[in-house]
PDB file of N, CA and C in Angstrom:
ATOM      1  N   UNK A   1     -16.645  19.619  -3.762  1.00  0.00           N
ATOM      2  CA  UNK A   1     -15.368  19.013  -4.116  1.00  0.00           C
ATOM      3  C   UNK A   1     -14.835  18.185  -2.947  1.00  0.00           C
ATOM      4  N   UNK A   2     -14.993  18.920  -1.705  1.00  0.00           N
ATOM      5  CA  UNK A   2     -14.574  18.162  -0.623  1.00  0.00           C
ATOM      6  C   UNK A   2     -15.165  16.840  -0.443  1.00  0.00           C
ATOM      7  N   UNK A   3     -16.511  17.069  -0.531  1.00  0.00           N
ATOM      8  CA  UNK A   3     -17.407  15.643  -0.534  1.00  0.00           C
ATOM      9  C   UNK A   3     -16.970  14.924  -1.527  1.00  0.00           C
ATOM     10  N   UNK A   4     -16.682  15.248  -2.776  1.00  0.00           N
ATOM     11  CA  UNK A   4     -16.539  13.706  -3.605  1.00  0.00           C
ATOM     12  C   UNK A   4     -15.157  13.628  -3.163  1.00  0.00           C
ATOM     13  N   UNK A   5     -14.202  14.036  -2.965  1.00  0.00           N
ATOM     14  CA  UNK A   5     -12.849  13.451  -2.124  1.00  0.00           C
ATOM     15  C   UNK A   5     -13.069  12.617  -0.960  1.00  0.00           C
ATOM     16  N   UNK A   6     -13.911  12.829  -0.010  1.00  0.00           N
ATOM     17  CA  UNK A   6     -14.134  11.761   0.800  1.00  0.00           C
ATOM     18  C   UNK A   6     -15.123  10.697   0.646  1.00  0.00           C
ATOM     19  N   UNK A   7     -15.948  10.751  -0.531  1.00  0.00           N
ATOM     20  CA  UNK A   7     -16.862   9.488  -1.461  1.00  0.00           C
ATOM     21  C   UNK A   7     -15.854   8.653  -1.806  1.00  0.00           C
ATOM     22  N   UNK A   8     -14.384   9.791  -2.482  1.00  0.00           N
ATOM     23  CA  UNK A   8     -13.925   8.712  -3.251  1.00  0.00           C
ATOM     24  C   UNK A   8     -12.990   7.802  -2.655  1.00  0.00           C
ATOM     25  N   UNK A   9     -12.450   7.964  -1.264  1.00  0.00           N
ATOM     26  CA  UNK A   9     -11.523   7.141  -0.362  1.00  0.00           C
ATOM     27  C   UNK A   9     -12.387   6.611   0.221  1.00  0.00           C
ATOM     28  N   UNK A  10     -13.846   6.659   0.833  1.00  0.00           N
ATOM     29  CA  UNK A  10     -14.803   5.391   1.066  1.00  0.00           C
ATOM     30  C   UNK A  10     -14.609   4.539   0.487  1.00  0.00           C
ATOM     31  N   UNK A  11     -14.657   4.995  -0.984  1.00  0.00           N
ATOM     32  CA  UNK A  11     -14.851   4.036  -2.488  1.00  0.00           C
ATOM     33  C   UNK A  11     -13.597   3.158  -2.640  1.00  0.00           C
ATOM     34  N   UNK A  12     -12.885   4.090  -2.023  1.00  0.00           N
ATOM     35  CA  UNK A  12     -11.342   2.766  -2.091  1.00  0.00           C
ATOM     36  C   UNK A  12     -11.271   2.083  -0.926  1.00  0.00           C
ATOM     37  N   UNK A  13     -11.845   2.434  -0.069  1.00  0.00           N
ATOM     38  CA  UNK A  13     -11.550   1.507   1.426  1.00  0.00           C
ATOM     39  C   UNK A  13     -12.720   0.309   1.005  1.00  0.00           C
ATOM     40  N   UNK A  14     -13.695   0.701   0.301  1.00  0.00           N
ATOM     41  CA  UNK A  14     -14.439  -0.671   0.669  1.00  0.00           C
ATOM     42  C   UNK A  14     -13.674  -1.455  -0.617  1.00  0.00           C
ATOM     43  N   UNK A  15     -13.328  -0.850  -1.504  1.00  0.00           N
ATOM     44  CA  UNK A  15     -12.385  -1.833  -2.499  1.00  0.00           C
ATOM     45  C   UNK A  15     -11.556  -2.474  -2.139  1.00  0.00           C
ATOM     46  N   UNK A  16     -10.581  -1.447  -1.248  1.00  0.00           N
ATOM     47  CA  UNK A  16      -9.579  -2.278  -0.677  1.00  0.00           C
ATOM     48  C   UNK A  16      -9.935  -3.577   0.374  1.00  0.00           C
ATOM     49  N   UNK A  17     -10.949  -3.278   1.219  1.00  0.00           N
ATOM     50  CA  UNK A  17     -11.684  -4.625   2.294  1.00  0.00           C
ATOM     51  C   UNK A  17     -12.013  -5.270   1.270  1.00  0.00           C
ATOM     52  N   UNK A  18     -12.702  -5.258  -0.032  1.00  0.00           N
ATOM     53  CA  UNK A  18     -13.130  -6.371  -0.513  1.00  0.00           C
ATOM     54  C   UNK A  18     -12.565  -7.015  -1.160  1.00  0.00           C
ATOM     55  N   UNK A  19     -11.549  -6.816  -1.626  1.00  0.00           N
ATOM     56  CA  UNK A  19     -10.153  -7.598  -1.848  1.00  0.00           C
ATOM     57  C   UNK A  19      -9.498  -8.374  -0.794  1.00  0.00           C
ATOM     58  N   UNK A  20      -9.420  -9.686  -0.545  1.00  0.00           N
ATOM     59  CA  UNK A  20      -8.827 -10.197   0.812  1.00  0.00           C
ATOM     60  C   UNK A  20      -7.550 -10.504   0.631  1.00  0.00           C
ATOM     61  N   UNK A  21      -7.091  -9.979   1.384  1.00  0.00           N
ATOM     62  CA  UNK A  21      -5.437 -10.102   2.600  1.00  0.00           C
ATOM     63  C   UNK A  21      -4.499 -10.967   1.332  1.00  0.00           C
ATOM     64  N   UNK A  22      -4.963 -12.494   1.372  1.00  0.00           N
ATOM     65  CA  UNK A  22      -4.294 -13.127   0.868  1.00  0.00           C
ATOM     66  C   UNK A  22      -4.350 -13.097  -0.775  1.00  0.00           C
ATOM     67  N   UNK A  23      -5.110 -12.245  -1.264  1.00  0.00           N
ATOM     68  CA  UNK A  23      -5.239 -12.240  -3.065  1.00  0.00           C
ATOM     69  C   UNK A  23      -4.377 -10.828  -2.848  1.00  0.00           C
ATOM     70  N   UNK A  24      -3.846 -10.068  -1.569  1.00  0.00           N
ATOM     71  CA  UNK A  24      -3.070  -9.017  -1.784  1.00  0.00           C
ATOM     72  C   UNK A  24      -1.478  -9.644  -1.529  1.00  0.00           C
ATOM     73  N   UNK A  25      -1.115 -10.994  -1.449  1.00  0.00           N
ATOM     74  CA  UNK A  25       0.130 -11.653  -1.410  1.00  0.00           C
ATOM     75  C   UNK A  25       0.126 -12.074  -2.454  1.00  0.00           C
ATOM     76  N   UNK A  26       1.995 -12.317  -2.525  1.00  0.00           N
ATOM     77  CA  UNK A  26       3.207 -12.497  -3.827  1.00  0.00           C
ATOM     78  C   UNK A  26       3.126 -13.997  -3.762  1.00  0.00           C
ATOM     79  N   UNK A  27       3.498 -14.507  -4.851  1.00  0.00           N
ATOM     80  CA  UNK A  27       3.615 -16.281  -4.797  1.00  0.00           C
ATOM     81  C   UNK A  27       4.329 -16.263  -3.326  1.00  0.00           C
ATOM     82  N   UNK A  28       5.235 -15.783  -2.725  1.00  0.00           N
ATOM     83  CA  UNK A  28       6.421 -16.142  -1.384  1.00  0.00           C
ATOM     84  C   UNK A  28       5.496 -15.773   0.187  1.00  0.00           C
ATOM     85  N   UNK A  29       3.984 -14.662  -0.508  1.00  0.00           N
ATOM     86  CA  UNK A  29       3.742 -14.532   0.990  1.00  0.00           C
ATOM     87  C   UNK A  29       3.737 -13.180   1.148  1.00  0.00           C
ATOM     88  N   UNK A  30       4.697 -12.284   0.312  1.00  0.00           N
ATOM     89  CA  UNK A  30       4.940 -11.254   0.680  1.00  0.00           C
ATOM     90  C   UNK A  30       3.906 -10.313  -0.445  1.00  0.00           C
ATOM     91  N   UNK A  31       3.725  -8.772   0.207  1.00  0.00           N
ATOM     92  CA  UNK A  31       2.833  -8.084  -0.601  1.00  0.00           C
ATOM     93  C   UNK A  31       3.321  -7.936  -1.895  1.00  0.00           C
ATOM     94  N   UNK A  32       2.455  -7.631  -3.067  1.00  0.00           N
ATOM     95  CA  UNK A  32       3.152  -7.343  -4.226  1.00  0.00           C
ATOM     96  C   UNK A  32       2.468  -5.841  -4.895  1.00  0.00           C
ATOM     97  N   UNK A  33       4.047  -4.674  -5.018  1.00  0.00           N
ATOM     98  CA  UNK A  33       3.628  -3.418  -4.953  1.00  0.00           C
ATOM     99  C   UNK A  33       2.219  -3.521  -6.151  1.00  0.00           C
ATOM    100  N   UNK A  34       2.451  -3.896  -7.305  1.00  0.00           N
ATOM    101  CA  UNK A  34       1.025  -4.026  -8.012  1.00  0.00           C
ATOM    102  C   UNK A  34      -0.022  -3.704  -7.580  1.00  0.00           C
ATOM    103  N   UNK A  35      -0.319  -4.665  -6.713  1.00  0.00           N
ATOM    104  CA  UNK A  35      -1.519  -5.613  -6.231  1.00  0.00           C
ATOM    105  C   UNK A  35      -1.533  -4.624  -4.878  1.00  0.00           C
ATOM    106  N   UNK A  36      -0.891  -3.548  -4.033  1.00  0.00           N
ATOM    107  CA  UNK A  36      -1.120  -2.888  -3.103  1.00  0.00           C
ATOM    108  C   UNK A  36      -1.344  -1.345  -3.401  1.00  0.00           C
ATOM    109  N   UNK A  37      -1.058  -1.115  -4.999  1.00  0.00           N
ATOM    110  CA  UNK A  37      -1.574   0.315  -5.333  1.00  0.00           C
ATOM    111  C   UNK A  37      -2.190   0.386  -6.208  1.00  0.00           C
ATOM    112  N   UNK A  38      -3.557   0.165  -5.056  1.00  0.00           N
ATOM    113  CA  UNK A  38      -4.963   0.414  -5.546  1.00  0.00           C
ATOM    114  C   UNK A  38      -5.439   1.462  -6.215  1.00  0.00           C
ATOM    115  N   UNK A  39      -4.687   2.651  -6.056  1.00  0.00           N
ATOM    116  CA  UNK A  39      -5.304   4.129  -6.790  1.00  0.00           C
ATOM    117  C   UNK A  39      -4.477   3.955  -7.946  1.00  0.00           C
ATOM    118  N   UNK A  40      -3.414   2.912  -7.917  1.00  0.00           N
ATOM    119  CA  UNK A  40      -2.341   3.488  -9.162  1.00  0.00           C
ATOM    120  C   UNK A  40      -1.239   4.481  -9.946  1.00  0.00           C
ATOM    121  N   UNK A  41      -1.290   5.037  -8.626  1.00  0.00           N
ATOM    122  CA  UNK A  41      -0.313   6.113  -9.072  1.00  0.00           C
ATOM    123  C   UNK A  41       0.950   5.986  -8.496  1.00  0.00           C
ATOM    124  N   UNK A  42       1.300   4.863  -8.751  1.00  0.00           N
ATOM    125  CA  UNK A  42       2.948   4.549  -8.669  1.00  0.00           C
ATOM    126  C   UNK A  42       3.648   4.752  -7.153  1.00  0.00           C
ATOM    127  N   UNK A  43       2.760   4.845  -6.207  1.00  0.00           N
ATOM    128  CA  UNK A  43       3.685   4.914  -4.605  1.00  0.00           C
ATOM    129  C   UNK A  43       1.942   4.109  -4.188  1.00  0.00           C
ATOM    130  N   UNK A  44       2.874   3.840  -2.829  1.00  0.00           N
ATOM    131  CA  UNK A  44       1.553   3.142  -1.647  1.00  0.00           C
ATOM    132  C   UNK A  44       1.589   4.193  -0.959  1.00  0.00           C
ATOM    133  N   UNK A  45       0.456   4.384  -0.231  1.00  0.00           N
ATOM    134  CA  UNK A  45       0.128   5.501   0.644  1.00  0.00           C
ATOM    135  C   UNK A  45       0.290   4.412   2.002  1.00  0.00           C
ATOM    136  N   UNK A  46      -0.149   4.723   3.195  1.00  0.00           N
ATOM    137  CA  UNK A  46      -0.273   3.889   4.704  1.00  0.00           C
ATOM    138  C   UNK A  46      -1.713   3.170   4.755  1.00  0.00           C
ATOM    139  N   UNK A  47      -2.503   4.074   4.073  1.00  0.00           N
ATOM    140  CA  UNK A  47      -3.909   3.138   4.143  1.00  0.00           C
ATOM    141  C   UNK A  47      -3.694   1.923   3.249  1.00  0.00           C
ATOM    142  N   UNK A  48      -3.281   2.054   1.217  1.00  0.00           N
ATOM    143  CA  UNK A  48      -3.225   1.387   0.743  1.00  0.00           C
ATOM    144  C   UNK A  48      -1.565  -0.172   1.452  1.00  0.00           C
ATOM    145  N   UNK A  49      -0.828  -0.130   2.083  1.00  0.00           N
ATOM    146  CA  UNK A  49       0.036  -1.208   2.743  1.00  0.00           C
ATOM    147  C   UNK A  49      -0.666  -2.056   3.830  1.00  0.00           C
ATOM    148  N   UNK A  50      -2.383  -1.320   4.194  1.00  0.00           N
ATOM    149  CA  UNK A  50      -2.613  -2.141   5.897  1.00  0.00           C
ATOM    150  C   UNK A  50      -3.205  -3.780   5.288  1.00  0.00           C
ATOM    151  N   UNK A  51      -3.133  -3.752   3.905  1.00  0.00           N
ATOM    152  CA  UNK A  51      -3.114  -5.784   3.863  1.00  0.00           C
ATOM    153  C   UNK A  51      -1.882  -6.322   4.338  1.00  0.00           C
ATOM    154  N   UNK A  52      -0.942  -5.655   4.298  1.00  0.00           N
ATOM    155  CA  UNK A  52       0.529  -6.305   5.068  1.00  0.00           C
ATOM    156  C   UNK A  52       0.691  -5.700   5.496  1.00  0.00           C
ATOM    157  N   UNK A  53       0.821  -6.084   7.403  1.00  0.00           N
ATOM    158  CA  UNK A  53       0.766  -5.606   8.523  1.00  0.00           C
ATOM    159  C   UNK A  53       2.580  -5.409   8.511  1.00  0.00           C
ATOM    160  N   UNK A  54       3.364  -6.556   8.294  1.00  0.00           N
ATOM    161  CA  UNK A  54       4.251  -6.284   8.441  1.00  0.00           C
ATOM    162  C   UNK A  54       5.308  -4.606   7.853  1.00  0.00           C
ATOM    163  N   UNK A  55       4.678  -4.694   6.285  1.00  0.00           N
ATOM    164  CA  UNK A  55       5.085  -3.490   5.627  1.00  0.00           C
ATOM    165  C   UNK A  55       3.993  -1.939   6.794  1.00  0.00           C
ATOM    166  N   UNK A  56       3.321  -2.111   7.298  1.00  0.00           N
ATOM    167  CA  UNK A  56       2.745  -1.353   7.712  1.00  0.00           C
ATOM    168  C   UNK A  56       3.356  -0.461   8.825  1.00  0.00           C
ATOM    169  N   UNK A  57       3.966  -1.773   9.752  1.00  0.00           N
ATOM    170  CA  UNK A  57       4.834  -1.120  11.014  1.00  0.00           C
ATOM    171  C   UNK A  57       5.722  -0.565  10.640  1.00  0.00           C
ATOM    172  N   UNK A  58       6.786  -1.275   9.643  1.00  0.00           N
ATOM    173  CA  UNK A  58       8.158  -0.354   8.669  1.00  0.00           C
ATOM    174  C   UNK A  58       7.547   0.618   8.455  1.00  0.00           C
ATOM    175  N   UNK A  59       6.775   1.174   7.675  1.00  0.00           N
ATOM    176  CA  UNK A  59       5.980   2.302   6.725  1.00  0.00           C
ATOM    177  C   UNK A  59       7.094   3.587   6.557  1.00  0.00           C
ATOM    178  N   UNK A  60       6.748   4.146   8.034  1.00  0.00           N
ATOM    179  CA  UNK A  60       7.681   5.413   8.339  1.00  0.00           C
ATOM    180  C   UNK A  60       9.364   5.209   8.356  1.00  0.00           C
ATOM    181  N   UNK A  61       9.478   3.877   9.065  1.00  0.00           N
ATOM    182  CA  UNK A  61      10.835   4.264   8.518  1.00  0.00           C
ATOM    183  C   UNK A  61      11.289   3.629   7.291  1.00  0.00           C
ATOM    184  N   UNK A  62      10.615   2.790   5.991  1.00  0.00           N
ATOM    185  CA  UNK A  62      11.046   2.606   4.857  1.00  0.00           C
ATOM    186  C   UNK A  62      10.558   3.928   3.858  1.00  0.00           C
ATOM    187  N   UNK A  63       9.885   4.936   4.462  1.00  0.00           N
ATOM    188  CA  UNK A  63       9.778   5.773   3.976  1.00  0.00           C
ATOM    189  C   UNK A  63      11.086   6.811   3.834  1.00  0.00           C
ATOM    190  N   UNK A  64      11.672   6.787   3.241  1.00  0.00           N
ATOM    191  CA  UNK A  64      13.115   7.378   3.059  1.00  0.00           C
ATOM    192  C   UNK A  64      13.293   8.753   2.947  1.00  0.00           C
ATOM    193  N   UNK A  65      12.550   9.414   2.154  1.00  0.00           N
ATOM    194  CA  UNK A  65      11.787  10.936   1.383  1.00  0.00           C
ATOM    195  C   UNK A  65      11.569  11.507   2.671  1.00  0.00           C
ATOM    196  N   UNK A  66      10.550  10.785   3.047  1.00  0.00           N
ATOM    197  CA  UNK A  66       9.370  11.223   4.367  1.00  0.00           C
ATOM    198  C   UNK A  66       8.044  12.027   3.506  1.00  0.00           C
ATOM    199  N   UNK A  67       7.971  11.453   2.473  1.00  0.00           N
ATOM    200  CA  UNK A  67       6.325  12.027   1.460  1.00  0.00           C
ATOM    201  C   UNK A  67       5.639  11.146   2.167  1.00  0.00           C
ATOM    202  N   UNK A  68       5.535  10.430   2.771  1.00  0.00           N
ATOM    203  CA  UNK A  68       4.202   9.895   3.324  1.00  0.00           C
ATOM    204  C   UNK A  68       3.535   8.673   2.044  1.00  0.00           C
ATOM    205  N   UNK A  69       4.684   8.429   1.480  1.00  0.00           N
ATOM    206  CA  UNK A  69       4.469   7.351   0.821  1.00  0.00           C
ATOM    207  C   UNK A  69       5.372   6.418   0.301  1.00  0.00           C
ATOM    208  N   UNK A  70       5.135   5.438  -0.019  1.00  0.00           N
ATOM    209  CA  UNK A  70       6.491   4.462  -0.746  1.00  0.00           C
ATOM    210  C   UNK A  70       6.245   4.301  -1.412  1.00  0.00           C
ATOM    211  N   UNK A  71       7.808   4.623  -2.665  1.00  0.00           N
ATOM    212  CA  UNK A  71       7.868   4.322  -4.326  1.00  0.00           C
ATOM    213  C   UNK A  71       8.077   3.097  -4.639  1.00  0.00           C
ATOM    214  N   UNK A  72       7.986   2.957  -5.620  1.00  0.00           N
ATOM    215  CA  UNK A  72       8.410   1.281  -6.187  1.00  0.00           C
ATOM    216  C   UNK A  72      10.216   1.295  -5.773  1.00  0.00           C
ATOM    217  N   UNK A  73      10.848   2.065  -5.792  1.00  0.00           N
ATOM    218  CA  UNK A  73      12.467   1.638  -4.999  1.00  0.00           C
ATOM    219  C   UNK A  73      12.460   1.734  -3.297  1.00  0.00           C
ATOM    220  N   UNK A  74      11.427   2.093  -2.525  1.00  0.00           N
ATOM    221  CA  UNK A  74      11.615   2.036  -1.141  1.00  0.00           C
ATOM    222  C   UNK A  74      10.916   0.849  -1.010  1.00  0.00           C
ATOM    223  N   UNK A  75       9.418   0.440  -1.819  1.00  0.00           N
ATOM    224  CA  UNK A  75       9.608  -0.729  -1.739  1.00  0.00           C
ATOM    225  C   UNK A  75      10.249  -2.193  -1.956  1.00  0.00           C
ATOM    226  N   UNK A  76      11.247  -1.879  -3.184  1.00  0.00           N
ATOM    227  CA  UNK A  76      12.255  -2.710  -3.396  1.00  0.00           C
ATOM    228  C   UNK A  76      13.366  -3.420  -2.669  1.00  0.00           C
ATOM    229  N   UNK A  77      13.604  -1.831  -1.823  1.00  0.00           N
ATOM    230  CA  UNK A  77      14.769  -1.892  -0.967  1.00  0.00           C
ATOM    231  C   UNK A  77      14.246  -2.741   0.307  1.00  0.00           C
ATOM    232  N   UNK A  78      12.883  -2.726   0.688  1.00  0.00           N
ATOM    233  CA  UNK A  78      12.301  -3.525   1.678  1.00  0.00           C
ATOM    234  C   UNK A  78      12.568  -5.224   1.271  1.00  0.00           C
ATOM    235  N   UNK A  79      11.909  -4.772   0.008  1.00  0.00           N
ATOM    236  CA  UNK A  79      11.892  -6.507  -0.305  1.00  0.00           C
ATOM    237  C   UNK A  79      13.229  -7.274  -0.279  1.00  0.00           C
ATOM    238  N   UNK A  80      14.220  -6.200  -0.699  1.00  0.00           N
ATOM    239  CA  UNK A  80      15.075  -7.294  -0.791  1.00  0.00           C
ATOM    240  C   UNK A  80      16.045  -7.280   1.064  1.00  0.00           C
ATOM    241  N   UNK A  81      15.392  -6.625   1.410  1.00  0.00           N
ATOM    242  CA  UNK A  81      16.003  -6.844   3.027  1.00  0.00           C
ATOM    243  C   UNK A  81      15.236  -7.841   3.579  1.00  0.00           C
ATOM    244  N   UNK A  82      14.610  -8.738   3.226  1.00  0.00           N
ATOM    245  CA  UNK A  82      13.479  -9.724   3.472  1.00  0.00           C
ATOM    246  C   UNK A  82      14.555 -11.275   3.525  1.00  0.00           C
TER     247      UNK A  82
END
Protein backbone atom coordinates (compact mmCIF):
# COMPACT_ATOMS: atom_id res chain seq x y z
CA UNK A 1 0.00 0.00 0.00
CA UNK A 2 2.80 2.20 0.92
CA UNK A 3 4.47 1.58 -2.43
CA UNK A 4 1.58 2.39 -4.65
CA UNK A 5 1.21 5.76 -2.57
CA UNK A 6 4.56 6.72 -3.51
CA UNK A 7 4.08 5.29 -7.44
CA UNK A 8 1.23 7.37 -7.29
CA UNK A 9 2.84 11.00 -6.39
CA UNK A 10 5.80 10.02 -8.86
CA UNK A 11 2.85 9.65 -11.23
CA UNK A 12 1.72 13.14 -10.43
CA UNK A 13 5.05 14.84 -10.30
CA UNK A 14 5.96 13.71 -13.71
CA UNK A 15 2.35 14.91 -14.77
CA UNK A 16 2.71 17.85 -13.14
CA UNK A 17 6.55 18.59 -14.99
CA UNK A 18 4.94 17.64 -18.08
CA UNK A 19 2.53 20.15 -18.11
CA UNK A 20 4.54 23.51 -18.63
CA UNK A 21 4.54 26.55 -16.30
CA UNK A 22 2.82 28.62 -18.80
CA UNK A 23 -0.30 26.15 -19.92
CA UNK A 24 -0.53 26.29 -15.84
CA UNK A 25 -1.38 30.34 -16.29
CA UNK A 26 -4.84 32.36 -16.35
CA UNK A 27 -5.46 34.57 -19.54
CA UNK A 28 -3.77 37.67 -16.88
CA UNK A 29 -0.62 35.48 -16.03
CA UNK A 30 -1.81 34.37 -12.93
CA UNK A 31 -2.31 30.53 -11.84
CA UNK A 32 -5.73 29.18 -12.37
CA UNK A 33 -7.03 27.02 -9.24
CA UNK A 34 -8.45 24.45 -12.05
CA UNK A 35 -5.53 24.05 -13.92
CA UNK A 36 -3.26 23.75 -10.44
CA UNK A 37 -5.37 20.83 -8.86
CA UNK A 38 -4.01 18.17 -10.48
CA UNK A 39 -5.35 15.36 -8.09
CA UNK A 40 -8.74 17.19 -8.02
CA UNK A 41 -9.88 17.20 -4.91
CA UNK A 42 -10.86 20.68 -4.46
CA UNK A 43 -7.66 22.31 -2.39
CA UNK A 44 -3.88 22.69 -3.79
CA UNK A 45 -1.47 20.98 -1.77
CA UNK A 46 2.47 22.91 -1.83
CA UNK A 47 3.74 20.46 -4.38
CA UNK A 48 0.62 20.91 -6.65
CA UNK A 49 1.16 25.49 -6.48
CA UNK A 50 5.27 25.06 -7.39
CA UNK A 51 4.11 26.17 -11.27
CA UNK A 52 3.55 29.58 -9.52
CA UNK A 53 6.40 30.45 -7.63
CA UNK A 54 4.80 33.42 -6.54
CA UNK A 55 1.62 31.51 -4.88
CA UNK A 56 4.30 29.18 -3.55
CA UNK A 57 6.22 31.66 -1.20
CA UNK A 58 2.54 32.95 0.19
CA UNK A 59 1.54 29.15 0.60
CA UNK A 60 1.83 29.12 4.48
CA UNK A 61 0.66 32.20 5.13
CA UNK A 62 -2.48 32.16 2.61
CA UNK A 63 -3.02 29.09 4.24
CA UNK A 64 -5.54 30.35 6.81
CA UNK A 65 -6.79 26.75 8.44
CA UNK A 66 -3.08 25.72 8.56
CA UNK A 67 -4.33 22.05 6.73
CA UNK A 68 -1.47 22.31 4.65
CA UNK A 69 -3.52 23.20 1.86
CA UNK A 70 -5.51 25.89 -0.05
CA UNK A 71 -9.28 25.87 -0.76
CA UNK A 72 -10.84 27.45 -3.60
CA UNK A 73 -11.70 30.65 -0.96
CA UNK A 74 -7.95 31.01 0.31
CA UNK A 75 -7.25 30.94 -3.08
CA UNK A 76 -9.71 33.54 -3.99
CA UNK A 77 -8.82 35.72 -1.27
CA UNK A 78 -5.18 35.67 -2.84
CA UNK A 79 -6.40 36.47 -6.13
CA UNK A 80 -8.21 39.15 -5.41
CA UNK A 81 -5.33 40.80 -3.26
CA UNK A 82 -3.46 40.74 -6.63
Amino acid sequence: MKAMSVMGLAVLGLMAGAVGASEMQGKEGKADFDKLDTDRDGALSAFEVQADMKLLERFTELDKNGDGKLSKEEFAAYKKAQ
